[in-house]
Structures are given as C-alpha cells and as structure tokens.
N, C-alpha and C. Protein backbone atom coordinates (compact mmCIF):
# COMPACT_ATOMS: atom_id res chain seq x y z
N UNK A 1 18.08 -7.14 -3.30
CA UNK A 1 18.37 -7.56 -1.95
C UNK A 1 17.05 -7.69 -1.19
N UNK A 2 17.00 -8.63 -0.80
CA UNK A 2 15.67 -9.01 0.24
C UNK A 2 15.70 -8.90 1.53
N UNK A 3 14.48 -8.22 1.77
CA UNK A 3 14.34 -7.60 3.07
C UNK A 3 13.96 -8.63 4.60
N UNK A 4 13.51 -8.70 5.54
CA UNK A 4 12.81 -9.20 6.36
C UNK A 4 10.87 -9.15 6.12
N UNK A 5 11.07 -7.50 5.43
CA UNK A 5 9.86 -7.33 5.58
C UNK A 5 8.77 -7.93 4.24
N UNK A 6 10.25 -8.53 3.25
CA UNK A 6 10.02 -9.33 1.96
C UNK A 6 9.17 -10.61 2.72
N UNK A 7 9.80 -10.92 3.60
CA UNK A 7 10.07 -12.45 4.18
C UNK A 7 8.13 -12.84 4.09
N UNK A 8 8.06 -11.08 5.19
CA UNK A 8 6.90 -11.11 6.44
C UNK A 8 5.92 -11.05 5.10
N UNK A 9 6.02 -10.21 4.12
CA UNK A 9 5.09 -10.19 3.39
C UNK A 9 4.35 -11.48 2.55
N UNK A 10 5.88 -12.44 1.96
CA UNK A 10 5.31 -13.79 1.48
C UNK A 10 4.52 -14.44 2.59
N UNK A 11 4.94 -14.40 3.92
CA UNK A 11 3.96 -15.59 4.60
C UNK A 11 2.92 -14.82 5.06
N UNK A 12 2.63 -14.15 4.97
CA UNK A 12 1.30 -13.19 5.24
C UNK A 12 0.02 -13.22 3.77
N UNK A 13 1.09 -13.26 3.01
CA UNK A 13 0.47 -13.82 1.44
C UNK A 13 0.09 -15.55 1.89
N UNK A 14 0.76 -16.00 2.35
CA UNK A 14 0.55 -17.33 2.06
C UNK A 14 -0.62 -18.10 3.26
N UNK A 15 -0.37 -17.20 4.24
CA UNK A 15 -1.06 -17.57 5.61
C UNK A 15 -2.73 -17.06 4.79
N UNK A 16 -2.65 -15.80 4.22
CA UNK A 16 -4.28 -15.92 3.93
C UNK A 16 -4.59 -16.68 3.25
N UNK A 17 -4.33 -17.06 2.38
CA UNK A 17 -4.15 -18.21 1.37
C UNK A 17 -4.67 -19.55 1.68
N UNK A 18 -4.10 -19.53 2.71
CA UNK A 18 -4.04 -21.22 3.78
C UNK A 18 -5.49 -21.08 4.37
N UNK A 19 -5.45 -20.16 5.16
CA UNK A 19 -6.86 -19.62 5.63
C UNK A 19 -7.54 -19.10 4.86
N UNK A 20 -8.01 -18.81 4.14
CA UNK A 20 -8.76 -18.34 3.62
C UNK A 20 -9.43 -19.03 2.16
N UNK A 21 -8.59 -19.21 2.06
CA UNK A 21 -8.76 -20.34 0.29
C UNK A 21 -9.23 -19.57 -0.72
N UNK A 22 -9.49 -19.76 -1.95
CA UNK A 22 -9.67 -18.99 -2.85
C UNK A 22 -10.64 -17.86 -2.82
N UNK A 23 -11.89 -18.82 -2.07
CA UNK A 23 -13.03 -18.14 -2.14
C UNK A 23 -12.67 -16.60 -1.59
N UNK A 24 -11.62 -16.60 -0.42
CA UNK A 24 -11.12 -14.94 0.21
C UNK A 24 -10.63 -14.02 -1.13
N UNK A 25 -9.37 -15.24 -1.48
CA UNK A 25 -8.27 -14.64 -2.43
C UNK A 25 -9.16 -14.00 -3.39
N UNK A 26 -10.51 -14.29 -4.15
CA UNK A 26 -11.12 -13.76 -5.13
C UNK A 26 -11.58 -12.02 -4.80
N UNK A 27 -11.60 -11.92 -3.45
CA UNK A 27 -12.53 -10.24 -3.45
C UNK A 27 -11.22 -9.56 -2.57
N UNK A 28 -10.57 -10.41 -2.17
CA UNK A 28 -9.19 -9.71 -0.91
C UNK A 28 -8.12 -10.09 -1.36
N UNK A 29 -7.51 -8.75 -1.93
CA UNK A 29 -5.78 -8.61 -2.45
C UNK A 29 -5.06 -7.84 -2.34
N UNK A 30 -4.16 -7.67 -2.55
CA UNK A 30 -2.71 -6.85 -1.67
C UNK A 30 -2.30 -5.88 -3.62
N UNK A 31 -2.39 -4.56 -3.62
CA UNK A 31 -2.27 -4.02 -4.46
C UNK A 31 -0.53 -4.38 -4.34
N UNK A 32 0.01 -4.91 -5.52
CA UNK A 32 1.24 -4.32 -5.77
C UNK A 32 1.95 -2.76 -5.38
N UNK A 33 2.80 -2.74 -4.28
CA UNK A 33 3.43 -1.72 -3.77
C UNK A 33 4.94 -1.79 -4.04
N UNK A 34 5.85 -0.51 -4.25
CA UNK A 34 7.11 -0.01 -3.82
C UNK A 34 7.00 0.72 -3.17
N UNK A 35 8.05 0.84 -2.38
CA UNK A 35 8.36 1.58 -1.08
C UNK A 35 10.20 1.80 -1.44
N UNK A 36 10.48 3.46 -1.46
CA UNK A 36 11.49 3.72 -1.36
C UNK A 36 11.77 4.70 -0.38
N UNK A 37 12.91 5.10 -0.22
CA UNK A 37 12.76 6.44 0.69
C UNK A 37 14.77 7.11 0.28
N UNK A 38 14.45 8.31 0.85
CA UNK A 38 16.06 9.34 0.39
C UNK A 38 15.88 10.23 1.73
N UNK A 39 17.49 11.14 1.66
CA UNK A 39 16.72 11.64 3.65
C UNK A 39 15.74 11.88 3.68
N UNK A 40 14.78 12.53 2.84
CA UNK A 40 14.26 13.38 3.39
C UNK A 40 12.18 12.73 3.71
N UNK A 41 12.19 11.97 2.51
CA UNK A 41 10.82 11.02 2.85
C UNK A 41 11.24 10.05 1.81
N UNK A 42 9.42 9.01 2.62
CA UNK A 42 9.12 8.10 2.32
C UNK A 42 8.71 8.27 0.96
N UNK A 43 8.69 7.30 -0.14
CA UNK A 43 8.04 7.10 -1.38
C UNK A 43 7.20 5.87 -1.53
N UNK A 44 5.65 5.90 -1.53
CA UNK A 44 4.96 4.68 -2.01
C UNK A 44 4.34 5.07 -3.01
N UNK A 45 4.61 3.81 -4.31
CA UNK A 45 4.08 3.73 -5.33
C UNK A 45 3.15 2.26 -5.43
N UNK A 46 1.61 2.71 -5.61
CA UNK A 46 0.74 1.32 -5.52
C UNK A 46 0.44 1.12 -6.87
N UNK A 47 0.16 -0.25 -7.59
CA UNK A 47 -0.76 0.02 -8.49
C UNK A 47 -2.03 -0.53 -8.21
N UNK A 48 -3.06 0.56 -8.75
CA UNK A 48 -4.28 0.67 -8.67
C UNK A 48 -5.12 0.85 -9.53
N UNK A 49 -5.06 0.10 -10.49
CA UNK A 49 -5.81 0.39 -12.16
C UNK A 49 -7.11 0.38 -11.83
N UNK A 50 -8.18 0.97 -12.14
CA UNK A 50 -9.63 1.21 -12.42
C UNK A 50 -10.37 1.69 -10.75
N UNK A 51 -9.39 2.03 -9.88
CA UNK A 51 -10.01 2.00 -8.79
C UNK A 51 -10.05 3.97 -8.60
N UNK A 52 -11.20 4.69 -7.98
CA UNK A 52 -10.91 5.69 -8.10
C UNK A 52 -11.22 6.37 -6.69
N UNK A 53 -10.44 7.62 -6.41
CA UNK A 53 -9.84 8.08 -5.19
C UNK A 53 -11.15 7.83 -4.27
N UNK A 54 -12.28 7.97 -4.52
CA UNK A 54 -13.37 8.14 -3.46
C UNK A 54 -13.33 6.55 -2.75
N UNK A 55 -12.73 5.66 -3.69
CA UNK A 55 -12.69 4.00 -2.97
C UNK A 55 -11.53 3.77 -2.16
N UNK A 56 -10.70 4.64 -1.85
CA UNK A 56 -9.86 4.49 -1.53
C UNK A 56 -9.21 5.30 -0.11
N UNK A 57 -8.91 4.20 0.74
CA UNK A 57 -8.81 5.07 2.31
C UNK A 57 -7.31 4.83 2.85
N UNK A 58 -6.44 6.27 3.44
CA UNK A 58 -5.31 6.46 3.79
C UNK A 58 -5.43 6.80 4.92
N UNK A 59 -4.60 5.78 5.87
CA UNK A 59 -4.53 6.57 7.34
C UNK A 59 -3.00 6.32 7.69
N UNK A 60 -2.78 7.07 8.77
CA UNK A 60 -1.24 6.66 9.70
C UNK A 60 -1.57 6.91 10.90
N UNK A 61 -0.94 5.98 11.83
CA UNK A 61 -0.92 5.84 13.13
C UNK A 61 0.23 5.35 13.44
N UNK A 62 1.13 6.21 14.31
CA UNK A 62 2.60 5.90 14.83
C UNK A 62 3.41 6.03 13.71
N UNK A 63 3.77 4.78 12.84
CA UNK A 63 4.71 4.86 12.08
C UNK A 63 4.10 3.73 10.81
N UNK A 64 2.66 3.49 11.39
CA UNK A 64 2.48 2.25 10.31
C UNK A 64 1.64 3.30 9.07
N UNK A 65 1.64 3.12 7.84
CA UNK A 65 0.51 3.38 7.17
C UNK A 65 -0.60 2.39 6.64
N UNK A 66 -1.62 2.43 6.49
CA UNK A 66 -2.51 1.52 6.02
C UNK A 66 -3.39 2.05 4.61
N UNK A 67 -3.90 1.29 3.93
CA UNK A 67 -3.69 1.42 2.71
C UNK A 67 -5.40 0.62 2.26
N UNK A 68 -6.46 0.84 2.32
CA UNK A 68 -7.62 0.35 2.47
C UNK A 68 -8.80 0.68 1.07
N UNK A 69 -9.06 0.26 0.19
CA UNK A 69 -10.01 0.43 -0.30
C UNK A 69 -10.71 -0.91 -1.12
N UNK A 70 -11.52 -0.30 -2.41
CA UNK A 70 -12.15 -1.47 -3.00
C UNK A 70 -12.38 -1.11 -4.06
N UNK A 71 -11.86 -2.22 -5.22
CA UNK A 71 -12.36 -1.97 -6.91
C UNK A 71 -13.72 -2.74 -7.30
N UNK A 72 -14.50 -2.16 -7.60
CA UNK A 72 -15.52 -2.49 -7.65
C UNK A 72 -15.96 -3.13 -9.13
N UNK A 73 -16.56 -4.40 -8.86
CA UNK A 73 -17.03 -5.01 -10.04
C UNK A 73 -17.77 -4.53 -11.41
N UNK A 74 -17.91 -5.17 -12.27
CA UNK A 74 -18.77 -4.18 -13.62
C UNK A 74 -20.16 -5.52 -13.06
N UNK A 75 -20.72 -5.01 -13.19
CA UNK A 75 -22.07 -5.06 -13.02
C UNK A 75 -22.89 -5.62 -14.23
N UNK A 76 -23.51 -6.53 -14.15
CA UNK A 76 -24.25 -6.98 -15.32
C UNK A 76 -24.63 -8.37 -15.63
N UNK A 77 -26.26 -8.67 -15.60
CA UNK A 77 -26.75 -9.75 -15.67
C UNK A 77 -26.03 -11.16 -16.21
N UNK A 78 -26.20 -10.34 -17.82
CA UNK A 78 -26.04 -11.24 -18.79
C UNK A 78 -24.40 -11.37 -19.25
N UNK A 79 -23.00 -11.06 -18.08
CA UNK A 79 -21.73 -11.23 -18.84
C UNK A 79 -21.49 -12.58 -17.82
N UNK A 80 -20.62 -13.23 -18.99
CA UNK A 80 -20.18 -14.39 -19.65
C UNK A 80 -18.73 -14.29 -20.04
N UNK A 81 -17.97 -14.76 -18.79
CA UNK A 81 -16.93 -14.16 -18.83
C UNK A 81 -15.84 -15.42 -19.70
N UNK A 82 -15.44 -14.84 -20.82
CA UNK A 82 -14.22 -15.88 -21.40
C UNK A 82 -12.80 -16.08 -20.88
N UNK A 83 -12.48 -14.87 -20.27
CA UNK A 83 -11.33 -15.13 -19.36
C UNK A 83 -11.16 -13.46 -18.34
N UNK A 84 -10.76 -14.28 -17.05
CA UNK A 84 -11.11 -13.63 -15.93
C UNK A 84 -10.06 -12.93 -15.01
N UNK A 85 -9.08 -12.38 -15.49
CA UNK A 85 -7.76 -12.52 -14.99
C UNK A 85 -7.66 -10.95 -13.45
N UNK A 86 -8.25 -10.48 -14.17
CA UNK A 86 -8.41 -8.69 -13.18
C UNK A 86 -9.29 -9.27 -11.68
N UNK A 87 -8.49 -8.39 -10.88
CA UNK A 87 -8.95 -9.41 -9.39
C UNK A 87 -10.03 -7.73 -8.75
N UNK A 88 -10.95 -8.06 -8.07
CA UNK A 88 -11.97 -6.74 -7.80
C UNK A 88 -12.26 -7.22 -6.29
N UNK A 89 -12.48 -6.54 -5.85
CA UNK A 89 -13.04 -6.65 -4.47
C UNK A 89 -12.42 -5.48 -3.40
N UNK A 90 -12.70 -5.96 -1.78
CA UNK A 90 -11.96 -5.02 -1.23
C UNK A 90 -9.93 -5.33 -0.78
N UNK A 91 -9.25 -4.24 -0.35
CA UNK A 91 -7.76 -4.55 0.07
C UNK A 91 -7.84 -3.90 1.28
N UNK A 92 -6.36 -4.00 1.93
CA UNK A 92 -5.87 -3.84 2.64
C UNK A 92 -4.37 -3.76 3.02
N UNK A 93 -3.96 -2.98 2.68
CA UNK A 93 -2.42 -2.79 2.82
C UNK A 93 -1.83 -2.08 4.03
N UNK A 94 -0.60 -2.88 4.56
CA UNK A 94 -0.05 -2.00 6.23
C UNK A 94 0.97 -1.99 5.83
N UNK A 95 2.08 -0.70 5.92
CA UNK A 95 3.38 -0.63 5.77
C UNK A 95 3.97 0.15 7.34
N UNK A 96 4.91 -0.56 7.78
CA UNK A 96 5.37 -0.11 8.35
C UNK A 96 6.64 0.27 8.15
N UNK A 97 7.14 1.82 8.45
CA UNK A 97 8.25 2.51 8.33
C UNK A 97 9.33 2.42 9.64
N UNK A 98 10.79 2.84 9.74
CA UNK A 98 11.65 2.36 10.53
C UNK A 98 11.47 3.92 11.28
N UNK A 99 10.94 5.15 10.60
CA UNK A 99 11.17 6.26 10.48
C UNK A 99 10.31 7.25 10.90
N UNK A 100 10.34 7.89 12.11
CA UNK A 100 8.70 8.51 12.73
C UNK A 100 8.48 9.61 11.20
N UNK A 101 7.35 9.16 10.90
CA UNK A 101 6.61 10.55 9.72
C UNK A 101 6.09 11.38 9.86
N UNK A 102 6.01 12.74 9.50
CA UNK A 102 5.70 13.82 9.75
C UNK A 102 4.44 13.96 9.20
N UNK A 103 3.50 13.52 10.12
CA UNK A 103 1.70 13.37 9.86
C UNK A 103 1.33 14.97 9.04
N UNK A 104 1.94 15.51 9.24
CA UNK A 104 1.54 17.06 8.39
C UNK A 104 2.03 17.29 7.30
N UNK A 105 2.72 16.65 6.67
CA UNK A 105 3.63 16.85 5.39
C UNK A 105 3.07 15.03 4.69
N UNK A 106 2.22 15.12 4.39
CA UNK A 106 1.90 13.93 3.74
C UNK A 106 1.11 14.03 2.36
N UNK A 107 1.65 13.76 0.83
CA UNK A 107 0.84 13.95 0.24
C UNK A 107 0.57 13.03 -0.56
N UNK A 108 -0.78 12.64 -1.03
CA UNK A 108 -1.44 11.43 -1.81
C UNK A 108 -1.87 11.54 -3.08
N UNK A 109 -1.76 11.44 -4.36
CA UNK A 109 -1.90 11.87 -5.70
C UNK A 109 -2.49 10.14 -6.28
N UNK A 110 -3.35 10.04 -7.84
CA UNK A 110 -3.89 9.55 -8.16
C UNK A 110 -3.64 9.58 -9.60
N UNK A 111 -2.41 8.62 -10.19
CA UNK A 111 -2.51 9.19 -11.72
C UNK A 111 -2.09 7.91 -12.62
N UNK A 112 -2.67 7.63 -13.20
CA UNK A 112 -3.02 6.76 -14.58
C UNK A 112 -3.18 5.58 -14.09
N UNK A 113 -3.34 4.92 -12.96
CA UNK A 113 -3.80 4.02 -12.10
C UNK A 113 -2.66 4.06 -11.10
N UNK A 114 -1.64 4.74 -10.88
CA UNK A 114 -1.09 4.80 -9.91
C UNK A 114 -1.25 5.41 -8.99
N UNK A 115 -1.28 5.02 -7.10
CA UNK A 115 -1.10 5.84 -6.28
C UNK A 115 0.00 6.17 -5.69
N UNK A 116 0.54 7.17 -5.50
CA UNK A 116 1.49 8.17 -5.11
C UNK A 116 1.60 8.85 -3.48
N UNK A 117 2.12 8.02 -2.84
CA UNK A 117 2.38 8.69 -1.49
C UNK A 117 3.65 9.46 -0.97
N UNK A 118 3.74 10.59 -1.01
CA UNK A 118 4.76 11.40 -0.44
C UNK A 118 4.97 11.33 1.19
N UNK A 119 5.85 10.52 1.66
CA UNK A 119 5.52 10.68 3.39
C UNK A 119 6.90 11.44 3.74
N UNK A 120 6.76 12.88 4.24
CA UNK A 120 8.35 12.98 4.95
C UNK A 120 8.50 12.77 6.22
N UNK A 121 9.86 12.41 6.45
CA UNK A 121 10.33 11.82 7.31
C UNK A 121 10.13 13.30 8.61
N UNK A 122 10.44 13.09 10.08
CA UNK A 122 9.93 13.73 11.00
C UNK A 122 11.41 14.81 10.97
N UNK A 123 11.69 15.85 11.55
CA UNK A 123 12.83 16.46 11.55
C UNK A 123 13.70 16.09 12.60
N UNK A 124 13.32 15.15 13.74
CA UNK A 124 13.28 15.00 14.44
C UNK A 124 14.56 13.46 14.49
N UNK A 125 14.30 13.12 13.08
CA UNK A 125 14.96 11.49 12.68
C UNK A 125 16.18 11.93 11.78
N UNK A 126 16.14 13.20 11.82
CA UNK A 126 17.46 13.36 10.95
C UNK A 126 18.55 14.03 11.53
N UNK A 127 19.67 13.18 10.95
CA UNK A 127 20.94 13.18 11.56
C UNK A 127 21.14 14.73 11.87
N UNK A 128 22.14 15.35 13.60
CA UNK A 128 22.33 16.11 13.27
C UNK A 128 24.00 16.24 13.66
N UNK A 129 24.45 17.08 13.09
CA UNK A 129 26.60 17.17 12.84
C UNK A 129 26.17 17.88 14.00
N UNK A 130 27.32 17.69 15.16
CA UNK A 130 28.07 17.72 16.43
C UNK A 130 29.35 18.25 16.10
N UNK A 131 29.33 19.27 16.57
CA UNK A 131 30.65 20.64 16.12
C UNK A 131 31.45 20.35 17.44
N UNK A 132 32.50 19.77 17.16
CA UNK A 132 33.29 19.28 18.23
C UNK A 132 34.10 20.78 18.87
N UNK A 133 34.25 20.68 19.90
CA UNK A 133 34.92 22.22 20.58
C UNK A 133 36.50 21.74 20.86
C-alpha cells in the first residue's frame, strides 16, 4: 500500500534529478530506508554498506529525523574502472514521523552494513482507556 509520503519521496527523487543532473546524482543519494513502527516506537532500517559510524550523522528536531553522512571513495591513481555500479559520495535523508519521539529513548546500532534506529514513541501519544463512572 502506498503512502503519500511514497508519492513525496518519488518527486523529490525526481526533482533532484531534474535539477541537478547526473553530475549531483553521482556523489548525492538517498540510502535505501524502511520505516516501520508498533505502539510503542519507531523502526528505521537504512542500508549502508561500506560506510562506517564516524561518517555518519543523526539528529531530531520536533518530529523530523535526518539522516546525514558520506561513503567515501577508494582512492587511487592508477584504477581503471570496468564497471561502476556502487554510488559514494555524501547523503541526506529526512523522515518525518506522525508521532512526537521521545528524544531520550533513542537508539542507533551499526551492523553488517545496516543502520538500525530505535525511536520510541513519546508517552504522551499513547492512547489512554477512560474508565467510564
């Protein structure tokens, strides 16, 4: 089922695209993300193959998270590349949640190129039962 925020994401893909032209698209890309959530938090899963935690920057403000770092090129005079498919440079990722997050309960993990965001939800957003008299 497709979201709105499916929608916002293709033309945001496509708007840099337009603007930007390849020459952007080659060093600026949008890591593949899921985003799930159950009451209690948020779940983001990025992939991030060869990129390692020190390149990589997490912030939240309000309800958005942002998602910022850079895979850095291999280095070397003399390569001669036969085929070029792995994209390097810096990203930028913004997710916004429906759900105020509890900035203190946030945790970020780093494992086999995946990143792992635990966000819980605020206590504040969860339903509470009304004991009728």
């Amino acid at each position: 089922m497709l979201s709105i925020f499916d929608d916002l994401y293709r033309l945001n893909r496509e708007m840099n695209r337009v603007l930007y032209g390849k020459e952007k698209s080659k060093s600026y890309y949008w890591p593949e993300v899921n985003v799930y959530n159950n009451e209690n938090e948020y779940v983001l899963v990025a992939r991030i193959p060869g990129i390692e935690k020190d390149d990589i920057s997490i912030s939240l403000k309000d309800n958005s998270l942002k998602l910022t770092g850079e895979k850095k090129s291999i280095n070397g005079e003399n390569l001669n590349y036969h085929l070029r498919e792995r994209k390097n440079g810096k990203f930028e990722r913004n997710i916004l949640f429906d759900e105020k997050i509890d900035s203190e309960k946030i945790n970020a993990e780093i494992k086999n190129g995946l990143l792992l965001i635990k966000l819980s939800k605020s206590p504040e957003t969860k339903p509470v039962k009304i004991e009728i008299k």
